[in-house]
Protein backbone atom coordinates (compact mmCIF):
# COMPACT_ATOMS: atom_id res chain seq x y z
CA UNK A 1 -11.36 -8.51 3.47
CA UNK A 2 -9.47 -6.19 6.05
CA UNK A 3 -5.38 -5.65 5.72
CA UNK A 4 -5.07 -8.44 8.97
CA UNK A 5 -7.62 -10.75 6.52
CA UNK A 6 -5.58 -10.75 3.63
CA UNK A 7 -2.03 -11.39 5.34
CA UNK A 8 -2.59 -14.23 7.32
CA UNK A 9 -0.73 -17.05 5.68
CA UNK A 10 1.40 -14.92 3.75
CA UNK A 11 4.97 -14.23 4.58
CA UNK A 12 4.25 -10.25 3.82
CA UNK A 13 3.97 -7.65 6.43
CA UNK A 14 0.56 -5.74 6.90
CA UNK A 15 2.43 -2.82 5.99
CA UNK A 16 3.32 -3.97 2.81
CA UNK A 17 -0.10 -4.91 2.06
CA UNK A 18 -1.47 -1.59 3.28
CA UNK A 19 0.89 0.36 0.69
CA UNK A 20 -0.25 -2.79 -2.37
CA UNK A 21 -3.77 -2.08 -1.30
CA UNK A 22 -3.17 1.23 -1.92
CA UNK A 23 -1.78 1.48 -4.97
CA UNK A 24 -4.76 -1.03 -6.43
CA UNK A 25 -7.21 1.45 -4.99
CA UNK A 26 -5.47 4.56 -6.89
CA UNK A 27 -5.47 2.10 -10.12
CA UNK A 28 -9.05 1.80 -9.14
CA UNK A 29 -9.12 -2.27 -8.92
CA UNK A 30 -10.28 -2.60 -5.02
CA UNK A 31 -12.57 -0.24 -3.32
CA UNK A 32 -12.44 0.23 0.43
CA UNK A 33 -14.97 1.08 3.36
CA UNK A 34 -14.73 1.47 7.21
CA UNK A 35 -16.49 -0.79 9.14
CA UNK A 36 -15.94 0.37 12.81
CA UNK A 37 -12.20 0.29 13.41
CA UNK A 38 -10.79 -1.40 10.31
CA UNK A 39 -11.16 -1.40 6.72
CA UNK A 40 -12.64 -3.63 4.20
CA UNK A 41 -11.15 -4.11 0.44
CA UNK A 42 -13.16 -5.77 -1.86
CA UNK A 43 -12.38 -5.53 -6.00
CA UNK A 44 -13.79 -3.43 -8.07
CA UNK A 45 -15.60 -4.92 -11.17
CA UNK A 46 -15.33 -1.74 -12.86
CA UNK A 47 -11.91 -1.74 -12.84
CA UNK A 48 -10.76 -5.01 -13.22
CA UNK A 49 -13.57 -5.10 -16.21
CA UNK A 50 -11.48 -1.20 -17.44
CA UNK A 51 -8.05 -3.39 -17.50
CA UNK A 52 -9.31 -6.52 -18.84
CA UNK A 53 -10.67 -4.15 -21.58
CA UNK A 54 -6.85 -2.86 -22.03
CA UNK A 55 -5.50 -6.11 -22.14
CA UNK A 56 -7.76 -7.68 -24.71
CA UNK A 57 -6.73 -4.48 -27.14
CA UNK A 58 -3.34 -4.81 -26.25
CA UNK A 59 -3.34 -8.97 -26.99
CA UNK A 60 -5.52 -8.11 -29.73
CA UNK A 61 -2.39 -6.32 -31.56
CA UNK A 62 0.19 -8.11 -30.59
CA UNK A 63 -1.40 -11.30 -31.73
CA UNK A 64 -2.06 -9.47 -35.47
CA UNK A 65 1.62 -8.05 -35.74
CA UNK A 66 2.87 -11.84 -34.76
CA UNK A 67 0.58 -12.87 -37.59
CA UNK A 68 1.44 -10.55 -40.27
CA UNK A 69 5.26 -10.85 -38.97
CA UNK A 70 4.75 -14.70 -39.62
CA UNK A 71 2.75 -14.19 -42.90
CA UNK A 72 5.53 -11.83 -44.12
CA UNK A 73 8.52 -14.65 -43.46
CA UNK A 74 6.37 -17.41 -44.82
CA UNK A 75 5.68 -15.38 -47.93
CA UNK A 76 10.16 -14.60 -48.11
CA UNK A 77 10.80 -18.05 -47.53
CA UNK A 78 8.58 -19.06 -50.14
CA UNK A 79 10.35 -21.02 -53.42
């Protein structure tokens, strides 16, 4: 979709988009191209797939320390 594309309906200026588009095209999670005298975002599997990656790790150990943390109170409040 172009900037115009993605703000109608919102209540956010298209330059506020422009600088959120860019900063999800330096974190590599939208590519763009020109087509004649606008251009068109679209998201990036790659990336999205890179941070979905980073999330699962990070969920991944916080899940196992709230385990062990919950193992290690059971095991204190044990008679």
């Amino acid at each position: 979709m172009s900037v115009g594309e993605l703000t109608q309906g919102l209540t956010v200026s298209r330059p506020a988009v422009s600088q959120h588009l860019k900063v999800l095209r330096e974190a590599r999670l939208v590519t763009d191209r020109q087509e004649g005298t606008r251009r068109v975002y679209r998201v990036d599997p790659r990336g999205v797939e890179a941070m979905r990656a980073y999330l699962d790790r990070f969920w991944d150990g916080a899940l196992s320390a709230f385990k062990a943390a919950a193992e290690a109170e059971e095991q204190e409040n044990e008679p």
